[in-house]
Protein backbone atom coordinates (compact mmCIF):
# COMPACT_ATOMS: atom_id res chain seq x y z
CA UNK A 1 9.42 -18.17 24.09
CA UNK A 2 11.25 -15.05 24.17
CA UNK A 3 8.92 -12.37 25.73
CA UNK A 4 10.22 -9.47 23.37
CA UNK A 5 10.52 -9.89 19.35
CA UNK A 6 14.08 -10.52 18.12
CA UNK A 7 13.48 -8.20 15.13
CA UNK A 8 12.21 -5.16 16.76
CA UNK A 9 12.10 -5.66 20.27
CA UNK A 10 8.18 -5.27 20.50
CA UNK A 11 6.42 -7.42 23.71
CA UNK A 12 5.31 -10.89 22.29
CA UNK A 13 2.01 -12.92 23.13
CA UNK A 14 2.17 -16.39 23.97
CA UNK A 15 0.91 -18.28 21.04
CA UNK A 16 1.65 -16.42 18.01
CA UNK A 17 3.45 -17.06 14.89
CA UNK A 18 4.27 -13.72 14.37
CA UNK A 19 5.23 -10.53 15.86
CA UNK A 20 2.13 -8.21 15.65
CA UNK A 21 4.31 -5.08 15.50
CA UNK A 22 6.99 -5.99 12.61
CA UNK A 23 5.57 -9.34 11.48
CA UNK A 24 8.59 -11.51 12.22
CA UNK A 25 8.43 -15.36 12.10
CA UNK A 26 8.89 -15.97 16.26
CA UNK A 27 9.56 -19.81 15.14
CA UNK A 28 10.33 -21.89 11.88
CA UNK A 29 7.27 -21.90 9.27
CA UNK A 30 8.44 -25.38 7.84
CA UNK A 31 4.86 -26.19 5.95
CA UNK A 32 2.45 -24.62 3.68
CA UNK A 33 0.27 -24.66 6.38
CA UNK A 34 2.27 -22.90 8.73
CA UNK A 35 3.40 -20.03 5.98
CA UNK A 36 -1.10 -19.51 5.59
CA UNK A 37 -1.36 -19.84 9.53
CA UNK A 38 1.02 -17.04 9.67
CA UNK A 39 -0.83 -15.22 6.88
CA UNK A 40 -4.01 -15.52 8.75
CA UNK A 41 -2.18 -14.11 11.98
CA UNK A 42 -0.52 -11.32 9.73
CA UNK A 43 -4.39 -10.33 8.02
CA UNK A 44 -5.55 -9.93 11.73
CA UNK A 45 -2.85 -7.92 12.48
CA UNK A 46 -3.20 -5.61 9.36
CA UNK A 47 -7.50 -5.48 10.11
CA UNK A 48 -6.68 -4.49 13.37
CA UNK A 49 -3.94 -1.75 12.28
CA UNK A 50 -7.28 -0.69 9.84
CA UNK A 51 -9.69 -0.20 12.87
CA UNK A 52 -6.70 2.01 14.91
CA UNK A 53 -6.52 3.82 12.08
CA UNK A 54 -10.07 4.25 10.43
CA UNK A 55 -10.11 7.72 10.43
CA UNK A 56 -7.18 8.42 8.63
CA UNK A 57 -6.85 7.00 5.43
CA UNK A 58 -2.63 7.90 5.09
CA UNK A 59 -1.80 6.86 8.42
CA UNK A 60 -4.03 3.57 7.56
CA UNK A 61 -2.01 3.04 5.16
CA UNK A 62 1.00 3.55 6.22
CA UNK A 63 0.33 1.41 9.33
CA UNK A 64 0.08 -1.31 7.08
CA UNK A 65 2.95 -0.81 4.64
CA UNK A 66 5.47 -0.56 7.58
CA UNK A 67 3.84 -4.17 9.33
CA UNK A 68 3.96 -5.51 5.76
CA UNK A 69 6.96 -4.53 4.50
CA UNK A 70 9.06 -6.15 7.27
CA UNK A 71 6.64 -9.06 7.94
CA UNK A 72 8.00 -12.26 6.72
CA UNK A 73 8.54 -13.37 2.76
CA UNK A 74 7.10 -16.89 2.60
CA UNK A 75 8.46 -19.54 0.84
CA UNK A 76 5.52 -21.88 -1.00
CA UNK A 77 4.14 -20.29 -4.26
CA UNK A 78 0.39 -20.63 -2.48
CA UNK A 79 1.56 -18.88 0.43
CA UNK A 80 3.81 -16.04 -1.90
CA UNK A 81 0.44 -15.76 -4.18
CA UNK A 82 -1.56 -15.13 -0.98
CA UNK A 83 0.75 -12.70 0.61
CA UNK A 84 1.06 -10.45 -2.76
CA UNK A 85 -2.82 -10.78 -3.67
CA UNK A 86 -3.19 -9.31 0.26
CA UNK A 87 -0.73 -6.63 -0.25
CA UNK A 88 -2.44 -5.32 -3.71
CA UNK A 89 -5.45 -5.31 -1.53
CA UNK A 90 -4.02 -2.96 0.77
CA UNK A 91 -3.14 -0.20 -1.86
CA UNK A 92 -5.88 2.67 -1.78
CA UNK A 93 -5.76 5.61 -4.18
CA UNK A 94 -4.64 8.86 -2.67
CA UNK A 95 -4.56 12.33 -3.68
CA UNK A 96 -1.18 11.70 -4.11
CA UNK A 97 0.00 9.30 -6.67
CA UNK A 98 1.78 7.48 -4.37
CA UNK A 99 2.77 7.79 -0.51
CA UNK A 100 4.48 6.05 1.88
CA UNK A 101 2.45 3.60 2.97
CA UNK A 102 1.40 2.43 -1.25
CA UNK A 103 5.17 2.47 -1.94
CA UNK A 104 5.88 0.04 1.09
CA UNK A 105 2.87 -2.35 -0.22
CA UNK A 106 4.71 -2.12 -3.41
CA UNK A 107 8.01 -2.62 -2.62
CA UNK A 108 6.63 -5.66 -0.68
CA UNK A 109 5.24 -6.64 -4.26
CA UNK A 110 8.32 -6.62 -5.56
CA UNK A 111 9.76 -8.54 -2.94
CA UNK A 112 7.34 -11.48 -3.38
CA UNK A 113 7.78 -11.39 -7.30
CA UNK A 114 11.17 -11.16 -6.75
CA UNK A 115 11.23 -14.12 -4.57
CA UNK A 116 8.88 -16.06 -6.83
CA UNK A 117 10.93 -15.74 -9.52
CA UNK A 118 14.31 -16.57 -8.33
CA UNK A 119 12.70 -19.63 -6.08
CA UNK A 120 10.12 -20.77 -8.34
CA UNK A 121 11.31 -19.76 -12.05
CA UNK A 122 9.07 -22.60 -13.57
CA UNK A 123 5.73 -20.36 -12.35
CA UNK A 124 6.51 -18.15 -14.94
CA UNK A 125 2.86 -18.03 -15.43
CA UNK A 126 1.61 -16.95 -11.73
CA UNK A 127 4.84 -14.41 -11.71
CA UNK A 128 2.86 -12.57 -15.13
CA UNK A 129 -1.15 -13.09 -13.02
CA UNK A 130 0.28 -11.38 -10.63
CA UNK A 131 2.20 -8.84 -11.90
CA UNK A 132 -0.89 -8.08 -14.11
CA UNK A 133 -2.72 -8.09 -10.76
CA UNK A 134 -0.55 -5.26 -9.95
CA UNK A 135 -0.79 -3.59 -12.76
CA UNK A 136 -4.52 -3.16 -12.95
CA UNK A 137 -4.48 -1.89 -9.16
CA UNK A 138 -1.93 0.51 -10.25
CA UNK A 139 -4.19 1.87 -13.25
CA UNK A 140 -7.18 1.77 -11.16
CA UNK A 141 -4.86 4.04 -8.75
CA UNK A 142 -3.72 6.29 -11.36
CA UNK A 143 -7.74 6.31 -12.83
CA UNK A 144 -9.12 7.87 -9.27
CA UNK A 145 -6.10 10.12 -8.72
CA UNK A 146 -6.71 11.81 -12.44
CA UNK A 147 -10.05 11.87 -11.31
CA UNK A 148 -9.79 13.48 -7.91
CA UNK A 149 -7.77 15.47 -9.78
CA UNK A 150 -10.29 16.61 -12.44
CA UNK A 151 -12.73 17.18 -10.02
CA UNK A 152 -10.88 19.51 -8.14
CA UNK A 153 -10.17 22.15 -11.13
CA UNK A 154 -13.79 21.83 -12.05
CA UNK A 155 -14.01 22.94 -8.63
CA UNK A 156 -11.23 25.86 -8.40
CA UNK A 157 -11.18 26.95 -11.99
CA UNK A 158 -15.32 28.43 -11.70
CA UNK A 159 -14.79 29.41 -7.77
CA UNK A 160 -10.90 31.25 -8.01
CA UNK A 161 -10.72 31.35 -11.84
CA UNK A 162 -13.28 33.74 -13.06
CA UNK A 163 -12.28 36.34 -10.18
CA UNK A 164 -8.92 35.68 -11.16
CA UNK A 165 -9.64 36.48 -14.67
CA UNK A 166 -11.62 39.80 -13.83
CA UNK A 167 -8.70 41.25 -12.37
CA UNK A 168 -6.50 40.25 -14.96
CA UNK A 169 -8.32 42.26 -17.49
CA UNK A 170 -9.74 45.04 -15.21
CA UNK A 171 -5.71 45.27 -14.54
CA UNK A 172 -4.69 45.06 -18.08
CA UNK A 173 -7.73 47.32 -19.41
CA UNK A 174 -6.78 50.03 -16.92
CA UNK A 175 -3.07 49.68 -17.88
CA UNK A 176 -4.58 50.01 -21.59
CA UNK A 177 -6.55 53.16 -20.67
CA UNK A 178 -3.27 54.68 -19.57
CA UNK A 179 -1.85 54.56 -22.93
């Protein structure tokens, strides 16, 4: 074995299937079995990127878009169902309706749809459960944003508005008494 990934030139340990930086395949994945062996190795790897990064919840994300978004596109529908269910899992609402680590999740979605579709086109069915999948953790997404967002004018509006709106007409009832 090589002792730095091919990929990205990251140091390797002896014994993996994967890169734990980038999420390259170090050898062949010829089986089912090896494609969820990998999976495992790659759901360590992203757990471990979530502990680094517990107290940030961008950078968390964003740890784990990058590692997932170059990690390896597996070719058995289980595998391709696993990888995409563990990517959706991965998306957390942020005060912004999207960043960079939720669009590289995404875009790995896409990837593994993508993939399903033009390998698999008879699993029509599992292409439209997951997309759905995606769909309901982008409306969940969009639900807490317009939320958070909510929340924070019923915050502003009483603490900044109300002054706001006493200068206005102190300013425009002084401008009055003028005339």
């Amino acid at each position: 074995m090589k002792p730095n990934c091919e990929a990205c030139g990251a140091p390797l340990k002896h014994g993996r299937l994967l890169c734990s930086h980038c999420g390259f395949a170090l050898q062949p994945l010829v089986s089912i079995e090896d494609e969820l062996r990998a999976l495992d190795e790659l759901g360590a790897f992203t757990r471990q990127l979530a502990l680094e990064h517990a107290d940030d919840d961008d950078d968390r994300r964003a740890a784990i878009g990058s590692l997932l978004a170059s990690a390896f596109v597996p070719e058995n529908v289980p595998a391709i169902k696993r990888a995409f269910l563990e990517a959706v899992q991965n998306m957390q609402p942020s005060h912004l309706s999207d960043d960079d680590g939720n669009t590289l999740l995404r875009n790995r979605c896409e990837i593994l749809l993508t993939k399903l579709k033009m390998d698999h086109p008879e699993e029509s069915r599992t292409v439209r459960e997951l997309q759905a999948a995606l769909d309901k953790r982008v409306a969940e997404w969009n639900a807490d944003v317009a939320s958070e967002n909510r929340i924070t004018w019923m915050i502003l509006v009483p603490f900044f508005g109300i002054p706001l709106l006493i200068g206005i007409v102190a300013c425009c009832g002084g401008a009055l008494g003028v005339f």
